[in-house]
N, C-alpha and C. Protein backbone atom coordinates (compact mmCIF):
# COMPACT_ATOMS: atom_id res chain seq x y z
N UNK A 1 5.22 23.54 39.14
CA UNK A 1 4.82 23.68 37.77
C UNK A 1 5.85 22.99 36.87
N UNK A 2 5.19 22.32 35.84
CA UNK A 2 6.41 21.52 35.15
C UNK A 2 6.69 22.63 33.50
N UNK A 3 7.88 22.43 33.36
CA UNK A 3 7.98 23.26 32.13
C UNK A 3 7.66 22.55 30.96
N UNK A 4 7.12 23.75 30.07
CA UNK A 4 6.83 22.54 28.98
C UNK A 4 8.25 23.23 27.55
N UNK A 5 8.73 21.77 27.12
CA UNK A 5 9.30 21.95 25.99
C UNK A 5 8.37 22.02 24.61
N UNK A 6 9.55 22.61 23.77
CA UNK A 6 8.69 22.85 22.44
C UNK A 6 9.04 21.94 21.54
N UNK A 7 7.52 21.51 21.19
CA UNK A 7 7.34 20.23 20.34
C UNK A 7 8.46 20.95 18.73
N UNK A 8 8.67 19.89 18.55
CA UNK A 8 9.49 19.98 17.02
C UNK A 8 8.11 19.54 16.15
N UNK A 9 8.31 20.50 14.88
CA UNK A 9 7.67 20.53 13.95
C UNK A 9 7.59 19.21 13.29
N UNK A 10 6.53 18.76 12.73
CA UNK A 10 6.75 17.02 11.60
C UNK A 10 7.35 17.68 10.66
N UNK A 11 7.98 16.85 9.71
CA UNK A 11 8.65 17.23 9.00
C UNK A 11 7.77 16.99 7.77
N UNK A 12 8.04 17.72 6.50
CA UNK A 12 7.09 17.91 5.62
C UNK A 12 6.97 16.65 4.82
N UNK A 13 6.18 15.26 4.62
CA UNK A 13 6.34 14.27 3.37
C UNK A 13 5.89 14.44 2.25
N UNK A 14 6.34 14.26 1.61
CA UNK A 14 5.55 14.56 0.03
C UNK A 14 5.22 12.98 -0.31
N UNK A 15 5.16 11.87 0.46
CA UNK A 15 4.57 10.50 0.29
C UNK A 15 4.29 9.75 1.00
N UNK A 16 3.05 9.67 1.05
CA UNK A 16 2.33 8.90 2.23
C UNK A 16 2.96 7.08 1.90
N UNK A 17 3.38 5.93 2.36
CA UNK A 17 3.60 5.00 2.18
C UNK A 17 2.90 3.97 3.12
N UNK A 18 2.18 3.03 2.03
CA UNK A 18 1.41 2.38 3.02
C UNK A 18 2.37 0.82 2.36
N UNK A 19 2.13 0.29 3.58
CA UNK A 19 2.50 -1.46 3.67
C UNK A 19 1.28 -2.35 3.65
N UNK A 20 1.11 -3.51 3.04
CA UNK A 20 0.07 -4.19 3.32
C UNK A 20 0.90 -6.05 2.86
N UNK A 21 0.58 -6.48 3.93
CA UNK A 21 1.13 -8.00 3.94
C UNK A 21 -0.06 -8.72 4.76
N UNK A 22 -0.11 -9.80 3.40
CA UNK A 22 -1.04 -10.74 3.84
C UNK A 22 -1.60 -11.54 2.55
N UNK A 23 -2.64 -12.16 2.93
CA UNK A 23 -3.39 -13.15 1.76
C UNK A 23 -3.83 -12.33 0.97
N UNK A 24 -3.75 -12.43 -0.35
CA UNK A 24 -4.53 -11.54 -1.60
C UNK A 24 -5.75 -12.15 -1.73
N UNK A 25 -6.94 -11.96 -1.12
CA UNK A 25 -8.27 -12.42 -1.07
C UNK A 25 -9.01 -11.63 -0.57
N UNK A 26 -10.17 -11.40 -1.02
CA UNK A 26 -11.47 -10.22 -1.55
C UNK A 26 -11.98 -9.83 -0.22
N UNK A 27 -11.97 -10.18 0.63
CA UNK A 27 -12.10 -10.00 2.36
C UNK A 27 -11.13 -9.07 2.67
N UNK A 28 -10.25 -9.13 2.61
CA UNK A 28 -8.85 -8.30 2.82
C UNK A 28 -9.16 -6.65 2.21
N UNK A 29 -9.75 -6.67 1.47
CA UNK A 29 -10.03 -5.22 0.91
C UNK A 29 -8.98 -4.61 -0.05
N UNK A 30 -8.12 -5.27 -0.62
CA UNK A 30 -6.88 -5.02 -1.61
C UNK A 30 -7.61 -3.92 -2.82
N UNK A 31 -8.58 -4.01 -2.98
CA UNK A 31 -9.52 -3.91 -4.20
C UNK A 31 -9.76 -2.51 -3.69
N UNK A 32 -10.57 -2.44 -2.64
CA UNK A 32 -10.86 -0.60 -1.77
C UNK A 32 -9.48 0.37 -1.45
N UNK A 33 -8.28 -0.48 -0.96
CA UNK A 33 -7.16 0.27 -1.20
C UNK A 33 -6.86 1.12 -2.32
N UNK A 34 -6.73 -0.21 -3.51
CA UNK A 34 -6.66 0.00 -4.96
C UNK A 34 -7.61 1.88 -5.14
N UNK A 35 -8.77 1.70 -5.43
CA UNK A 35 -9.03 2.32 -5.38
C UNK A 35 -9.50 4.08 -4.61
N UNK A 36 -8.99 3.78 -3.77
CA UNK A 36 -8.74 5.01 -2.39
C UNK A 36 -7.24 5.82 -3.65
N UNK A 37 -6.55 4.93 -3.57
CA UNK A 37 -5.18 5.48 -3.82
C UNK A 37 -4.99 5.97 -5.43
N UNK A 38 -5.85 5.49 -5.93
CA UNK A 38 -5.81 5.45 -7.46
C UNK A 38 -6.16 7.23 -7.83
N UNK A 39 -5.46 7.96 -8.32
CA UNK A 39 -5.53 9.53 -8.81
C UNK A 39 -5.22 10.77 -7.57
N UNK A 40 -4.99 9.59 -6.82
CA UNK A 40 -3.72 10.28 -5.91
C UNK A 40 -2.24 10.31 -5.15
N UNK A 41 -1.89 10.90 -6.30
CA UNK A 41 -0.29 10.71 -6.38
C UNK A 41 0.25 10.48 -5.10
N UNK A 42 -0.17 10.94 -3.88
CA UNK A 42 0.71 11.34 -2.58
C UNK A 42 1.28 10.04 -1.80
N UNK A 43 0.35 9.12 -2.60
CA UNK A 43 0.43 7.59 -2.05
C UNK A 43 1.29 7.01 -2.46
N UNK A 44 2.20 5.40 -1.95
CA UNK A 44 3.17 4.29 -2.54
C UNK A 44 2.58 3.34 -1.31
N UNK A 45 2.51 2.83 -2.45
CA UNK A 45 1.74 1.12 -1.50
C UNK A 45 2.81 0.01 -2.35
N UNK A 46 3.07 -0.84 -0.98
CA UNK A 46 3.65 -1.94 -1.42
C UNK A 46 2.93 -3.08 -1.27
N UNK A 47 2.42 -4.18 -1.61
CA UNK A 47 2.02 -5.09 -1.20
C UNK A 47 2.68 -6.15 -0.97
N UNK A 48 2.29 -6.98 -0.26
CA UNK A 48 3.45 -8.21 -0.44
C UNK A 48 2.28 -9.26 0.25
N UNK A 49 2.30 -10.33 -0.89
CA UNK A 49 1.13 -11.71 -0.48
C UNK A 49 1.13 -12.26 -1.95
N UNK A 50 0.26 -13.61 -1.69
CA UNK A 50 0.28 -13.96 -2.64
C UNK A 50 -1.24 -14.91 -2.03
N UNK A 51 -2.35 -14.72 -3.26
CA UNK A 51 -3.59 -16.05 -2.98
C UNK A 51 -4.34 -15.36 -4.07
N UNK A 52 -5.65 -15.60 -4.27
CA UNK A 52 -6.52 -15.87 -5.50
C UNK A 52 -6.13 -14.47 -6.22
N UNK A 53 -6.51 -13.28 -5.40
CA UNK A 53 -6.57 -12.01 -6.21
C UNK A 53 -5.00 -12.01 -6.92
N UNK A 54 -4.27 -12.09 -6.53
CA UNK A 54 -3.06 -11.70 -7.63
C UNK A 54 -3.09 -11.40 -8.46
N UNK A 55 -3.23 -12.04 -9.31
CA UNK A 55 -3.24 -12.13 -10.71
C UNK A 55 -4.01 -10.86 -11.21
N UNK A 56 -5.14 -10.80 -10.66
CA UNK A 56 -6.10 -9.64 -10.99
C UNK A 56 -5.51 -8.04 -10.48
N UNK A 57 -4.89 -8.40 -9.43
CA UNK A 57 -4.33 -7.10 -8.99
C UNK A 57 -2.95 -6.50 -9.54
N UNK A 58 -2.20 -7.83 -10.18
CA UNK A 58 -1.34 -7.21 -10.91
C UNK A 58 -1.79 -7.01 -12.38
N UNK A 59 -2.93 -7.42 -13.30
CA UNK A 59 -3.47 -7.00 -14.34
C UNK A 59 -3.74 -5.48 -14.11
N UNK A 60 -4.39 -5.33 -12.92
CA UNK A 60 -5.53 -3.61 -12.77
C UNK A 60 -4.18 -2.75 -12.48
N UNK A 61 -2.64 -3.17 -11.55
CA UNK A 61 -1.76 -2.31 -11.61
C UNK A 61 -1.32 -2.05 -12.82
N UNK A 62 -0.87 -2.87 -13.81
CA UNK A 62 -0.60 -2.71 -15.35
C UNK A 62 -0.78 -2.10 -15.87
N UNK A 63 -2.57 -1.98 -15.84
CA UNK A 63 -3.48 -1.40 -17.15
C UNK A 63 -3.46 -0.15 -16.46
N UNK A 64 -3.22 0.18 -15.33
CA UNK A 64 -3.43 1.95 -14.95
C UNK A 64 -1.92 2.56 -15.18
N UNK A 65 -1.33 3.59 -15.67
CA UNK A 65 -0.46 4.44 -15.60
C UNK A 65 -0.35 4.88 -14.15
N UNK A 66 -1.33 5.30 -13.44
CA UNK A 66 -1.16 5.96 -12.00
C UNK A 66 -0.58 4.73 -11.21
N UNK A 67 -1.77 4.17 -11.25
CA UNK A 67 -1.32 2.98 -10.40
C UNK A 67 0.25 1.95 -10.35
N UNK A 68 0.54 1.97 -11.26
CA UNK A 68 2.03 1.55 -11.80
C UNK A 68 3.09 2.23 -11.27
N UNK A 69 2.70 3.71 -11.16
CA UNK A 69 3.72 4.19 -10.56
C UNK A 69 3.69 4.47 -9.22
N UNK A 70 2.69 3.85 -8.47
CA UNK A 70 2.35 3.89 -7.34
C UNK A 70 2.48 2.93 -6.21
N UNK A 71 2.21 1.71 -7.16
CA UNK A 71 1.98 0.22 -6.52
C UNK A 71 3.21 -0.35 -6.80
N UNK A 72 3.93 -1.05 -5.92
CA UNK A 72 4.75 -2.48 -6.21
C UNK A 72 4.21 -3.72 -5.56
N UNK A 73 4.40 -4.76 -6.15
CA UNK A 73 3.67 -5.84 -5.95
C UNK A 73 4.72 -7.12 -5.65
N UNK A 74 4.89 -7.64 -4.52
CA UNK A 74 6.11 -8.57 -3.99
C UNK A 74 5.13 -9.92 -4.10
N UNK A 75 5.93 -10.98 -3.99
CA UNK A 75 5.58 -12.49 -3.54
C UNK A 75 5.72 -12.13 -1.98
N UNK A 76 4.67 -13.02 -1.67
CA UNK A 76 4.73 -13.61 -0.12
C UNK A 76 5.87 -14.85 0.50
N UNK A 77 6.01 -14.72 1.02
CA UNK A 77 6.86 -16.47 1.69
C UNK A 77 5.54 -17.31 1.58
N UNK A 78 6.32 -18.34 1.18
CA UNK A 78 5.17 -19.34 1.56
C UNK A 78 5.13 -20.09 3.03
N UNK A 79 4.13 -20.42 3.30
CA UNK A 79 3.64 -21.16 4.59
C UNK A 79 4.29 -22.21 4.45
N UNK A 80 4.89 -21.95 6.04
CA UNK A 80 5.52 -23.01 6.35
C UNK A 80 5.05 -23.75 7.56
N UNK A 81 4.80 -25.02 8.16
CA UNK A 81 3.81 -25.48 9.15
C UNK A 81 4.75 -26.93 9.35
């Protein structure tokens, strides 16, 4: 018989943190994130990219209070080939 040890408890987060890296384009779903996370505090999303949506996604972080304090918004590296 094998003994079993006792699992350690998770430890409690008070913030879920999500990462997202990649192209800022409407396929990607940046926009459904946006909104999942939006009026719930428990979240911090970072993004980091740069392509068409930008601009728009850092306007909609702006104009929201929640979202502002929720979202940070990085440049991508650019492609290098």
């Amino acid at each position: 018989m094998i003994a079993e040890e006792p699992v350690a408890p998770r430890p409690q987060v008070d913030r879920l943190r999500v990462l997202f890296v990649g192209r800022l384009v409407y396929y990607k779903g940046i926009e459904v994130l946006l909104d999942a996370i939006e009026g719930h505090d428990r979240f911090e999303v970072t993004i980091v990219g740069d392509g068409s949506l930008r601009e728009s996604i850092r306007e909609r972080v702006a104009a929201s209070a929640e979202l502002s304090k929720q979202v940070t918004l990085i440049h991508g590296a650019s492609e290098r080939r």
